[in-house]
N, C-alpha and C. Protein backbone atom coordinates (compact mmCIF):
# COMPACT_ATOMS: atom_id res chain seq x y z
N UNK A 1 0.83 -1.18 0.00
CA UNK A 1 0.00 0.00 0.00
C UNK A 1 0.88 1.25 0.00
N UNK A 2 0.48 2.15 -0.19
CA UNK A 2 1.21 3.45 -0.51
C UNK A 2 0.85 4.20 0.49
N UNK A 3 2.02 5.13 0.70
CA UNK A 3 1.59 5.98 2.18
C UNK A 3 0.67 6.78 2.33
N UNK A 4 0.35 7.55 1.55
CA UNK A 4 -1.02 8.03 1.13
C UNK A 4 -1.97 6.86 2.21
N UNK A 5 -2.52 5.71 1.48
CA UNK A 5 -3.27 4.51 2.28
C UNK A 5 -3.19 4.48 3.63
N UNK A 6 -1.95 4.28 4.00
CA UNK A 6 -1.54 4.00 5.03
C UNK A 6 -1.45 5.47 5.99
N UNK A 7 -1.59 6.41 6.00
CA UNK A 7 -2.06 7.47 6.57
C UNK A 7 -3.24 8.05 7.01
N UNK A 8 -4.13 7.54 5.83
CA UNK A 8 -5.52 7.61 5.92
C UNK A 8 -6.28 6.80 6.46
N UNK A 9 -5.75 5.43 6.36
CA UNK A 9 -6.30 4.07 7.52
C UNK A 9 -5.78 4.83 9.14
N UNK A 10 -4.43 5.59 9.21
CA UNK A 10 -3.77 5.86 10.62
C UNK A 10 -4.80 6.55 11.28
N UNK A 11 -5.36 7.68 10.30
CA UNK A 11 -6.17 8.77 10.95
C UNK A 11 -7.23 8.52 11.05
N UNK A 12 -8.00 7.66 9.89
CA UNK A 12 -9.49 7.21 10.59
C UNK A 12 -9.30 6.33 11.35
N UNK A 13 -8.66 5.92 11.80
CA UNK A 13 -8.57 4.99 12.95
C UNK A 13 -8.53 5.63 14.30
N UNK A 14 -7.78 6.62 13.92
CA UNK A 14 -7.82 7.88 15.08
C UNK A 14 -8.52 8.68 15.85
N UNK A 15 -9.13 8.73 14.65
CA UNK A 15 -11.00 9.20 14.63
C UNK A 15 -12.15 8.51 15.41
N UNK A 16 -12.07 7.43 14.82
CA UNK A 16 -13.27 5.82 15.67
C UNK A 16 -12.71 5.82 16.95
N UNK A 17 -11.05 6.13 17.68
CA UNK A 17 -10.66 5.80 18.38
C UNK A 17 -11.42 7.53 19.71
N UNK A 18 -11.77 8.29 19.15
CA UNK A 18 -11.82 9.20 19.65
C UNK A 18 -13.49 9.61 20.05
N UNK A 19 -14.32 8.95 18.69
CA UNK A 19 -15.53 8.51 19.14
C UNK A 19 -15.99 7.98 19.97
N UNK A 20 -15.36 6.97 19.81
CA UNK A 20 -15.40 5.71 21.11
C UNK A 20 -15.18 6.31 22.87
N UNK A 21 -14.28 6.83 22.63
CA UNK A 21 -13.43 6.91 24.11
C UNK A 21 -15.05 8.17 24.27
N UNK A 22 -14.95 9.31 23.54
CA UNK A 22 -16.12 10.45 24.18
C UNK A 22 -17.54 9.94 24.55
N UNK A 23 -17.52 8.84 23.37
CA UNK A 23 -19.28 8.34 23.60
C UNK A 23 -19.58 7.93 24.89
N UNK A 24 -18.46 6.67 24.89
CA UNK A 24 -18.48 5.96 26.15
C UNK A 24 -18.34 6.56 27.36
N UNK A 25 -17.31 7.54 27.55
CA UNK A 25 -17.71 8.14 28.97
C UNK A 25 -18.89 9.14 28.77
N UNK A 26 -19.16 9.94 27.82
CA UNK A 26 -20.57 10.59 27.96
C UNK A 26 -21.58 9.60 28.37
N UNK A 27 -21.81 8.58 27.59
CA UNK A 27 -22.95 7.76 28.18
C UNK A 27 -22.88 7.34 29.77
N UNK A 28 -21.83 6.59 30.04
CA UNK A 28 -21.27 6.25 31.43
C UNK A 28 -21.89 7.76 32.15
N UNK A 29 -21.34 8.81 31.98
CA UNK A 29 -21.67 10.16 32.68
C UNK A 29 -23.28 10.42 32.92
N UNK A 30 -24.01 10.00 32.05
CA UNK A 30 -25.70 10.34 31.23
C UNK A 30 -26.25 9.40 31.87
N UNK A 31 -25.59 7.91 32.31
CA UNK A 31 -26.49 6.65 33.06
C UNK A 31 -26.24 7.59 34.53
N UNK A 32 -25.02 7.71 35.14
CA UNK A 32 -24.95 8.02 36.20
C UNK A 32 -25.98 9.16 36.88
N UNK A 33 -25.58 10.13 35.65
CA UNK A 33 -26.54 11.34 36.30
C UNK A 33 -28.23 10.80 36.49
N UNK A 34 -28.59 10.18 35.60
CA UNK A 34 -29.81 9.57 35.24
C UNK A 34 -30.03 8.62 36.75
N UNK A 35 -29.23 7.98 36.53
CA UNK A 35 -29.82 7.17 38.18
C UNK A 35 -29.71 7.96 39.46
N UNK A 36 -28.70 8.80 39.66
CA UNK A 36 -29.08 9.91 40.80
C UNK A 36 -29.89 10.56 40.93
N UNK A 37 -30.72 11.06 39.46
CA UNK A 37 -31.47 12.20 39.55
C UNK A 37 -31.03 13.29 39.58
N UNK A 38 -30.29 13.83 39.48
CA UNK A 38 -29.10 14.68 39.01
C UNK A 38 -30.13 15.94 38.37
N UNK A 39 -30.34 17.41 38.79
CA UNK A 39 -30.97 17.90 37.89
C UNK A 39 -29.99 18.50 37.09
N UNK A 40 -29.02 19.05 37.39
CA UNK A 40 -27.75 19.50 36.11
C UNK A 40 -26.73 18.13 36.30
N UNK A 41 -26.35 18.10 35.04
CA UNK A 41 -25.83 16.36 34.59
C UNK A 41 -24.46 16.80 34.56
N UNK A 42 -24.00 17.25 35.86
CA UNK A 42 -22.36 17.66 36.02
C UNK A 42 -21.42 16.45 35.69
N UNK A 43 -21.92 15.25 35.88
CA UNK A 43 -21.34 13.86 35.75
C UNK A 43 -20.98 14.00 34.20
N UNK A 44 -22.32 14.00 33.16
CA UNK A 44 -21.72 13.66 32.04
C UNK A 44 -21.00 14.53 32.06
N UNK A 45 -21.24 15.96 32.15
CA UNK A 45 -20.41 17.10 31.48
C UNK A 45 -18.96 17.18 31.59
N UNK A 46 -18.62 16.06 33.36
CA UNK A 46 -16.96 15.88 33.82
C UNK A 46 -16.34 15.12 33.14
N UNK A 47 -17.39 13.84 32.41
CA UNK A 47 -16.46 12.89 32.05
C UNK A 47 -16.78 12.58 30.34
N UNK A 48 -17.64 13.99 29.73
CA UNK A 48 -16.76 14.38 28.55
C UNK A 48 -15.86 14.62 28.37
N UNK A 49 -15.80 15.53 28.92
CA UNK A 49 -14.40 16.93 29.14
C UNK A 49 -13.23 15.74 29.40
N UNK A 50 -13.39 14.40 29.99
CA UNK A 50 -12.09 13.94 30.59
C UNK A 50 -11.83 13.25 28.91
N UNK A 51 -13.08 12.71 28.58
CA UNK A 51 -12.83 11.53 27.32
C UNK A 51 -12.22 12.79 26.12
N UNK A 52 -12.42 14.00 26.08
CA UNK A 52 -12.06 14.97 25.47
C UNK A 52 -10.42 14.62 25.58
N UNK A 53 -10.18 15.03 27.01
CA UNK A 53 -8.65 15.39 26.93
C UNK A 53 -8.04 14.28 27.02
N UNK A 54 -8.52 13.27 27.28
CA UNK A 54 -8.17 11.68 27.05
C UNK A 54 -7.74 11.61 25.22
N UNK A 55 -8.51 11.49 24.37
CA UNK A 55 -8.61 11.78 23.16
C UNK A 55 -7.76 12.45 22.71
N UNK A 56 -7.42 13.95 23.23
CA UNK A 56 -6.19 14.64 22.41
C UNK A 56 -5.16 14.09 22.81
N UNK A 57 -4.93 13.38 24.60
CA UNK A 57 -3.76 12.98 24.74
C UNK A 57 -3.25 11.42 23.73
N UNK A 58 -4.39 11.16 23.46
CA UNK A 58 -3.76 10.12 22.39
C UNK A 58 -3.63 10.30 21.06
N UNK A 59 -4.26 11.01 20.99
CA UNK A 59 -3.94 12.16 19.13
C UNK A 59 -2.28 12.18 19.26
N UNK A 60 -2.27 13.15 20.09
CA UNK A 60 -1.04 13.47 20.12
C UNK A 60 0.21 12.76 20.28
N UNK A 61 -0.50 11.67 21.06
CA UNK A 61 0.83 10.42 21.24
C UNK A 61 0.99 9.92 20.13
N UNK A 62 -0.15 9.66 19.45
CA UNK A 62 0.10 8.77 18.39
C UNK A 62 0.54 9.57 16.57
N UNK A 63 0.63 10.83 17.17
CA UNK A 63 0.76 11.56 15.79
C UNK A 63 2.47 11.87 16.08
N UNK A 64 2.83 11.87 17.37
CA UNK A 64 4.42 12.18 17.40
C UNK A 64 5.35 10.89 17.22
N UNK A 65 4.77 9.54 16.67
CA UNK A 65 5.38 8.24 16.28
C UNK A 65 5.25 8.28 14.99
């Protein structure tokens, strides 16, 4: 495959990898608040923000290899 290919498999992979990590703790955050009763959903909103900076910290790891 040509690097072109092989760059573009790197980064959408990067991508799904970044979906994944935000969905999952938003949801995780969205059940929690949901079963407390939570009227502001500070839960999801903390553990976006974490799957956020979770996410760039692996952008970044994986873009400086």
């Amino acid at each position: 495959m040509s690097k072109l290919t092989n760059d573009y498999i790197k980064y959408t992979g990067i991508a799904f990898q970044m979906i994944v990590i935000i969905g999952v703790l938003s949801f995780i955050g969205y059940e929690i608040d949901k079963r407390a009763a939570h009227a502001t959903p500070w839960v999801t909103a903390a553990l976006s923000l974490t799957g956020v900076f979770i996410s760039l910290y692996l952008v970044i790891k994986s873009v400086k290899d």
